[in-house]
N, C-alpha and C. Protein backbone atom coordinates (compact mmCIF):
# COMPACT_ATOMS: atom_id res chain seq x y z
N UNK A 1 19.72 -45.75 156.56
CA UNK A 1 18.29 -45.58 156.36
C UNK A 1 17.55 -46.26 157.52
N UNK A 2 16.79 -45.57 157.86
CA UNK A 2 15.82 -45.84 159.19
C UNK A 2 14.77 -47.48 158.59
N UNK A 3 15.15 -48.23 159.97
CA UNK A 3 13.81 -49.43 159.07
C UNK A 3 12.23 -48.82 159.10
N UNK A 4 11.86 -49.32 158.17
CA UNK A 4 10.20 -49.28 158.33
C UNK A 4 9.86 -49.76 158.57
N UNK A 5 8.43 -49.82 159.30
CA UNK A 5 7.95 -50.33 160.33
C UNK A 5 6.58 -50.65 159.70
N UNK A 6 5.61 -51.35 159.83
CA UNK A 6 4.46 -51.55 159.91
C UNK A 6 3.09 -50.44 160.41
N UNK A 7 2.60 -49.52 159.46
CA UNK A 7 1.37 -48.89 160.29
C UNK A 7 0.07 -49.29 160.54
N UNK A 8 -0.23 -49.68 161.97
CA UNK A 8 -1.21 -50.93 162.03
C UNK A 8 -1.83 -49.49 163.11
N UNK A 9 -3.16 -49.62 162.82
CA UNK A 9 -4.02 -48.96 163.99
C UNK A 9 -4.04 -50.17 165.31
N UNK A 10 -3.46 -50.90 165.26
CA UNK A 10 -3.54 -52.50 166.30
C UNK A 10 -3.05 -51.34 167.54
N UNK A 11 -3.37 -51.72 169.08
CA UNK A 11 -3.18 -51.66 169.95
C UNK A 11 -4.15 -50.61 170.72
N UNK A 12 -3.84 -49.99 172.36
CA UNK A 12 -4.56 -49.93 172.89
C UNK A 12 -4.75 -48.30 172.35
N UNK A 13 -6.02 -47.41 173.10
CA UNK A 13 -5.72 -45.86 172.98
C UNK A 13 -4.92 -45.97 174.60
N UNK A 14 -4.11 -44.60 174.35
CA UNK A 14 -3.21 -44.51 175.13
C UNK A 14 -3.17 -43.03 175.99
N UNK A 15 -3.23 -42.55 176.95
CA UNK A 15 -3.25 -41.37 177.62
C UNK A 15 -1.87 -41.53 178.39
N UNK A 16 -1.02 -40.53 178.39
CA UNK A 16 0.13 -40.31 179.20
C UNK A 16 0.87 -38.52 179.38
N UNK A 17 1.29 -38.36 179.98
CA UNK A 17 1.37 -37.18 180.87
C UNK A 17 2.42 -37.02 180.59
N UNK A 18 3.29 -35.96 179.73
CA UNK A 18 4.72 -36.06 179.23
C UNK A 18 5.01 -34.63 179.45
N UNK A 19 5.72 -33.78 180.10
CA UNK A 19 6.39 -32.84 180.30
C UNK A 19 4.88 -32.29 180.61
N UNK A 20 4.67 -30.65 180.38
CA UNK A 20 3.15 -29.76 180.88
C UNK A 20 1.82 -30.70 180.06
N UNK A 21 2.08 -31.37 179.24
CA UNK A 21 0.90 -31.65 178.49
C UNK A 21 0.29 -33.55 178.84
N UNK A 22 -0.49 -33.21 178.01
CA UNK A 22 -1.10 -34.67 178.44
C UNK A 22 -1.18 -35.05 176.59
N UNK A 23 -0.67 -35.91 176.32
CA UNK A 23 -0.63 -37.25 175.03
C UNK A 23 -1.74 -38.18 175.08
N UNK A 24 -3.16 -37.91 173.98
CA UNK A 24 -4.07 -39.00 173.57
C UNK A 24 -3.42 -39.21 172.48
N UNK A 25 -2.92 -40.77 172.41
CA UNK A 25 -2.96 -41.36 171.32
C UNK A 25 -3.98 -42.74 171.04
N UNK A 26 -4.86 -42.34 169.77
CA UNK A 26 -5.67 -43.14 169.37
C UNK A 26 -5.60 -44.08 167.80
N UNK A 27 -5.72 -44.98 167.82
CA UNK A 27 -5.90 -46.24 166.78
C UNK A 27 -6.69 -45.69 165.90
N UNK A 28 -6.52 -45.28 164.62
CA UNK A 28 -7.19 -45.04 163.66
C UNK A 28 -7.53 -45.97 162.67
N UNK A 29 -8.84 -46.38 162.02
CA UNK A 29 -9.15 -46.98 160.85
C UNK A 29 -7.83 -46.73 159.44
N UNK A 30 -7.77 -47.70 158.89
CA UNK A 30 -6.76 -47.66 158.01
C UNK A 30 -5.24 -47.50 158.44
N UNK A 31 -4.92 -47.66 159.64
CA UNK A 31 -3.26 -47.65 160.38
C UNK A 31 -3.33 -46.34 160.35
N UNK A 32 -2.42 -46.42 161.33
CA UNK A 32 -1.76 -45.29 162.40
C UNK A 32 -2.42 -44.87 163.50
N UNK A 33 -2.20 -43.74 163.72
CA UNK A 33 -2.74 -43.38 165.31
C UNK A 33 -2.64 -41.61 165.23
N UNK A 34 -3.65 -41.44 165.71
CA UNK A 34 -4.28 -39.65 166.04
C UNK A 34 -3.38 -39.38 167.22
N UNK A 35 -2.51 -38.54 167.30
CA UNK A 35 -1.82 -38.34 168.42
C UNK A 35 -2.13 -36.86 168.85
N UNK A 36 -2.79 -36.52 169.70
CA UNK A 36 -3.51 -35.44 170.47
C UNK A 36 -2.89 -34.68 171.76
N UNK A 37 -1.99 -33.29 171.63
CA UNK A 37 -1.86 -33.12 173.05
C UNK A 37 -3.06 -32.34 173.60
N UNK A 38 -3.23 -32.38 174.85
CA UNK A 38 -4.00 -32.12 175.40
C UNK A 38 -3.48 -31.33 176.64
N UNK A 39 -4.31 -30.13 177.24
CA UNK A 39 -3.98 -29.33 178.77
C UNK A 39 -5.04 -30.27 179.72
N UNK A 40 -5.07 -30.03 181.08
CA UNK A 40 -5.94 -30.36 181.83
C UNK A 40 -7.56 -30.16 181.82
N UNK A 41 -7.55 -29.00 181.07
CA UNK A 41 -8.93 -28.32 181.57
C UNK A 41 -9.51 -29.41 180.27
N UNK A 42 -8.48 -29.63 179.05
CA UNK A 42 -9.26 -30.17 178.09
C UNK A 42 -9.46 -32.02 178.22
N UNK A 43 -8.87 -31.87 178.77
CA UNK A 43 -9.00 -33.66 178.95
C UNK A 43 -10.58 -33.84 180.21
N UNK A 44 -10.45 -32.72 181.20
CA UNK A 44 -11.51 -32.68 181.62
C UNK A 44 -12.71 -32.43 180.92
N UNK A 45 -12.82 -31.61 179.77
CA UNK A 45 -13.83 -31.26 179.14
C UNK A 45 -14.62 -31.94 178.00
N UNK A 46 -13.33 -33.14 177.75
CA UNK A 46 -13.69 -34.19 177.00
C UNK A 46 -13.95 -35.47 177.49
N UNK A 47 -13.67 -35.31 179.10
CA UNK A 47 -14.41 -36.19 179.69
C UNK A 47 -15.70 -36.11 179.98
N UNK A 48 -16.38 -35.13 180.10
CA UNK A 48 -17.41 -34.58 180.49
C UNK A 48 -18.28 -34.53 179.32
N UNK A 49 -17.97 -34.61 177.84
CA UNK A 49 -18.33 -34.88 177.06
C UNK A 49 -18.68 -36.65 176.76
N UNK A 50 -17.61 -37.09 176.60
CA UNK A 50 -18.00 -38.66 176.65
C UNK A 50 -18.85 -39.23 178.09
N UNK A 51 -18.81 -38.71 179.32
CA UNK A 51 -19.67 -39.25 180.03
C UNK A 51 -21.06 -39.19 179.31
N UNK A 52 -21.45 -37.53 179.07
CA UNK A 52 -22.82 -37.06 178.31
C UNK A 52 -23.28 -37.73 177.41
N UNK A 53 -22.36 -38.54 176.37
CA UNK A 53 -22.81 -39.20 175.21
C UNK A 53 -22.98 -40.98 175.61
N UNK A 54 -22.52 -41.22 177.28
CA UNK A 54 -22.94 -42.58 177.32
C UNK A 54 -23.71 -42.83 177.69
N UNK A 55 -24.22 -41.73 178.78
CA UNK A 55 -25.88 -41.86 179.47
C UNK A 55 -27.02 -41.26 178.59
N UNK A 56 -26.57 -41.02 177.09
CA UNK A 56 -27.78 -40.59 176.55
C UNK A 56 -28.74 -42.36 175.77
């Protein structure tokens, strides 16, 4: 039997580039983590989004 582990939203969000895709993983309220793949055009498009929402 596999050990269990602790699900803690603790640590950083994480972006990494794994085979064609790109991996957001984010810290969620109540443990664990949102794990998101992502293409290029979309990581661009959600950058372009969060810039928009910091200069407002």
């Amino acid at each position: 039997m596999a050990a269990m582990k602790p699900r803690t939203g603790d640590g950083p969000m994480e972006l990494a580039k794994e085979g064609r895709g790109i991996i957001f993983r984010l810290p969620i309220d109540g443990g664990g983590r949102l794990v998101v793949e992502l293409n290029q055009d979309e990581v661009n498009e959600l950058e372009s989004v969060i810039a928009g929402f910091q200069n407002k």
